[in-house]
Protein backbone atom coordinates (compact mmCIF):
# COMPACT_ATOMS: atom_id res chain seq x y z
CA UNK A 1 -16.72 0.08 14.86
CA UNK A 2 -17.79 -2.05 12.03
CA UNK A 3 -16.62 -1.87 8.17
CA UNK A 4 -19.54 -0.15 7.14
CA UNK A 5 -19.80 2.39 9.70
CA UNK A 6 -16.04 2.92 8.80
CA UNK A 7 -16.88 3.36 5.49
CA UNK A 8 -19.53 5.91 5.79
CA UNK A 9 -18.03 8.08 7.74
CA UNK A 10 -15.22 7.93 5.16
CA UNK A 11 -17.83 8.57 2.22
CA UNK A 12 -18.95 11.75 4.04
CA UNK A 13 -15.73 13.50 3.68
CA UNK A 14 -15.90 15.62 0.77
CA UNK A 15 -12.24 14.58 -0.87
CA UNK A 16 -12.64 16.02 -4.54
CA UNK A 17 -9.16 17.42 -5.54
CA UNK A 18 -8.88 16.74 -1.58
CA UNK A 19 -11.42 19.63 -0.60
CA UNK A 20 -11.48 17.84 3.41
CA UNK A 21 -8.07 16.37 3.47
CA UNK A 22 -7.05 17.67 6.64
CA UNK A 23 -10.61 16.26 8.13
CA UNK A 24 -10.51 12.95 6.53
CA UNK A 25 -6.64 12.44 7.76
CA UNK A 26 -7.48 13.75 11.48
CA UNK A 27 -10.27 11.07 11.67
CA UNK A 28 -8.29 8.40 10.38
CA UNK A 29 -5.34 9.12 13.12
CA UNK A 30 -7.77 9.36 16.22
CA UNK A 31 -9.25 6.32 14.77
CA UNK A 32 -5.57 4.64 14.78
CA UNK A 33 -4.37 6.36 17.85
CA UNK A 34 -7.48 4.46 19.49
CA UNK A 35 -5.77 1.12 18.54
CA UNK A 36 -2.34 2.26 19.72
CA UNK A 37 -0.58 3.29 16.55
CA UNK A 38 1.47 5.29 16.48
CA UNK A 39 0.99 8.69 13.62
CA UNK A 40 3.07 11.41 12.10
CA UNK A 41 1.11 13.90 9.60
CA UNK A 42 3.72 14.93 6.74
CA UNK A 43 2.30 18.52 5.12
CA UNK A 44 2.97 19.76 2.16
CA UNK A 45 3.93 23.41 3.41
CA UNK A 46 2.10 25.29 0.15
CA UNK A 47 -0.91 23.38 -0.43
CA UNK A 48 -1.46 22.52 3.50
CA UNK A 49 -2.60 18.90 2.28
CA UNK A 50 -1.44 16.28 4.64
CA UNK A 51 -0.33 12.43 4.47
CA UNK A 52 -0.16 10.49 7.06
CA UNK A 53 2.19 7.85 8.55
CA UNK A 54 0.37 5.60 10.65
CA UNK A 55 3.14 2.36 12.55
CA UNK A 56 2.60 -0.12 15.08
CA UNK A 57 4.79 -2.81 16.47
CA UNK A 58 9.01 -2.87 15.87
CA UNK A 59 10.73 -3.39 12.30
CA UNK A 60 7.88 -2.74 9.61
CA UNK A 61 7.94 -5.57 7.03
CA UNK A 62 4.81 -5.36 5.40
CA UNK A 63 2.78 -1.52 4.95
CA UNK A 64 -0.23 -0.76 3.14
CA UNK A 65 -0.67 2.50 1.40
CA UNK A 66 -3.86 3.87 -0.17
CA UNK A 67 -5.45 7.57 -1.11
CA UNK A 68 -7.64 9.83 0.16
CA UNK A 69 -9.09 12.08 -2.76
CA UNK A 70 -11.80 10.72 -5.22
CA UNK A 71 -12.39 11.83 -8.61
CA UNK A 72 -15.40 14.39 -9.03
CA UNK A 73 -18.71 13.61 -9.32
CA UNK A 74 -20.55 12.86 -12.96
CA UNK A 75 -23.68 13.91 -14.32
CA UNK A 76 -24.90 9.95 -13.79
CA UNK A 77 -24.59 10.04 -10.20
CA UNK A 78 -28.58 9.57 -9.08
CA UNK A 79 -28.00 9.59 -4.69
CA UNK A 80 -26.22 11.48 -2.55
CA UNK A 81 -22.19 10.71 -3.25
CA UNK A 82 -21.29 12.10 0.48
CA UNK A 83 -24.05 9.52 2.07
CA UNK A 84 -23.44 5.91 1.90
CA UNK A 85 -26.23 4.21 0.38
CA UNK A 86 -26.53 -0.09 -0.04
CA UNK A 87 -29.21 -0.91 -2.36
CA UNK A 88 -29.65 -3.97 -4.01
CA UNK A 89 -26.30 -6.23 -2.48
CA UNK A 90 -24.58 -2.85 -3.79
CA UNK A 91 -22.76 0.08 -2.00
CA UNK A 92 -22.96 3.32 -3.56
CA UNK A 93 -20.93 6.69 -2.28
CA UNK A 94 -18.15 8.42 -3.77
CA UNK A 95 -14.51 6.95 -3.19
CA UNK A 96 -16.71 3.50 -2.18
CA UNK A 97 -13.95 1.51 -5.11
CA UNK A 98 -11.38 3.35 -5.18
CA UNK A 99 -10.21 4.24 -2.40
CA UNK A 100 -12.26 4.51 0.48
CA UNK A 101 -13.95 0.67 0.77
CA UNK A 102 -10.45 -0.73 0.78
CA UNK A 103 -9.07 2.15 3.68
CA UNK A 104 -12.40 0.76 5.38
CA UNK A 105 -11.26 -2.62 5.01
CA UNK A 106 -8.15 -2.38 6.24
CA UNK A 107 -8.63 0.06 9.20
CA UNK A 108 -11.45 -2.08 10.30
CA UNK A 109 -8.41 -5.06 9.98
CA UNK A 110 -6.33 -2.51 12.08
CA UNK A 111 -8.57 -3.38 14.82
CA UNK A 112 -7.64 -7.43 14.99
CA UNK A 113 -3.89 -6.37 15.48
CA UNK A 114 -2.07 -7.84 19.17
CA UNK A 115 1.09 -5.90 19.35
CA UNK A 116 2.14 -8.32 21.74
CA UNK A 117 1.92 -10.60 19.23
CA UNK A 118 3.84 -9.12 16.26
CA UNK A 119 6.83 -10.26 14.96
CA UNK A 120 7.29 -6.68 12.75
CA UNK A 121 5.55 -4.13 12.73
CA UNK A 122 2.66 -2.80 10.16
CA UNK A 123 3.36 1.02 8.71
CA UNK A 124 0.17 2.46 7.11
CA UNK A 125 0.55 5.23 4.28
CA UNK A 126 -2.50 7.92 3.70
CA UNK A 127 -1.45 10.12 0.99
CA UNK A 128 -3.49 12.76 -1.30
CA UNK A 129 -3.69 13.90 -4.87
CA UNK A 130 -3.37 10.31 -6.56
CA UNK A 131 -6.54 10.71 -8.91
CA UNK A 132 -4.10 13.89 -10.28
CA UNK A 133 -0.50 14.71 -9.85
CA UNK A 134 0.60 11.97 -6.95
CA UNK A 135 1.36 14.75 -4.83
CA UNK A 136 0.96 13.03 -1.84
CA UNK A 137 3.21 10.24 -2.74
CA UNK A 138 5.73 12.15 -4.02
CA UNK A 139 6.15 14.63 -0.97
CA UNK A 140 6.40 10.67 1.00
CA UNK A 141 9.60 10.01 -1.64
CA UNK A 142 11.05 13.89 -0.74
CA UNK A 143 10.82 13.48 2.64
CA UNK A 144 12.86 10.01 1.94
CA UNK A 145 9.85 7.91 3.98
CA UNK A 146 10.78 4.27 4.19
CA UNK A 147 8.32 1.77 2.87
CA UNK A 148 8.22 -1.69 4.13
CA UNK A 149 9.61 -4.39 1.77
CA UNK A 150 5.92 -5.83 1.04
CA UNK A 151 3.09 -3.18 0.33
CA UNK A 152 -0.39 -3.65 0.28
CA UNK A 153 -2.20 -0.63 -2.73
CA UNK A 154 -5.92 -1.42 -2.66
CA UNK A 155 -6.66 0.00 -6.14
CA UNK A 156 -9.43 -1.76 -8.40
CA UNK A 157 -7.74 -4.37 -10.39
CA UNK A 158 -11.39 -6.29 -11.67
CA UNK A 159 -10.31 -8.84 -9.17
CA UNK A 160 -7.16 -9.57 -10.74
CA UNK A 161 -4.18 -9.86 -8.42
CA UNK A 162 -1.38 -6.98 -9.65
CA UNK A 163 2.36 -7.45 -8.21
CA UNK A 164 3.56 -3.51 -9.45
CA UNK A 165 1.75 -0.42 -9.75
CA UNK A 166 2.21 2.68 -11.88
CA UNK A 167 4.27 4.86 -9.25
């Protein structure tokens, strides 16, 4: 599956205040159980929201972690946020900067992975509720989750490399 087609489908998943959570983390597990990772879903008992855990290969060094839910949709929005749309060299759909193009990215990368050939493995992080509270991540820091020594956060930074974030 290409990039795109990884993002759209991603796009279509209504994740205001994480409205499909549960569908958008199901397809992102069958798409990694595909490639042979391995996943563990971590729920958040009251709100039934879900993170996932996504590892493949021995000894995790490096992980990248990114969010789920979008903010809400504005009065200026002129197509169809749920439907992908490119238009002039640009991508519109909701989630298409922050998160969703760089989960595309990076599950599409997923796909390049030789186990065989890993030194360490590569833990993935899907968590929920960043645009609000951090839910997500903080249920990861309750349930004491280990995160690799080098983390990969594909926020918007205008381009401009970032070496901490604000969790």
């Amino acid at each position: 599956m290409e990039t795109i087609e990884i993002l759209r489908k991603l796009v279509s998943f209504n994740t205001i205040e994480d409205k499909e959570n549960r569908k958008i983390i199901n397809w992102i597990k069958d798409y990694l159980k595909e490639l042979k990772f391995t996943c563990k879903e971590i729920t958040d008992e009251k709100t039934k929201k879900s993170c996932l855990i996504a590892e493949i290969g021995e000894n995790p060094i490096i992980g990248f972690s990114g969010h789920v839910d979008t903010v809400n949709i504005t009065k200026n929005w002129t197509k169809n946020p749920f439907e992908l749309c490119i238009e002039d060299d640009k991508i519109y759909g909701l989630g298409v900067c922050d998160m969703k193009g760089g989960i595309a990215a990076f599950l599409k990368s997923c796909s390049n992975i030789n186990k065989d050939n890993l030194k360490n493995g590569i833990r993935l992080f899907f968590t929920y509720d960043e645009e609000i509270g951090f839910s997500g991540i903080k249920l990861l820091l309750k349930e004491k989750k280990k995160f690799p020594k080098y983390m990969i956060l594909d926020e918007p930074t205008d381009l401009q490399p970032v070496t901490a974030t604000k969790c």
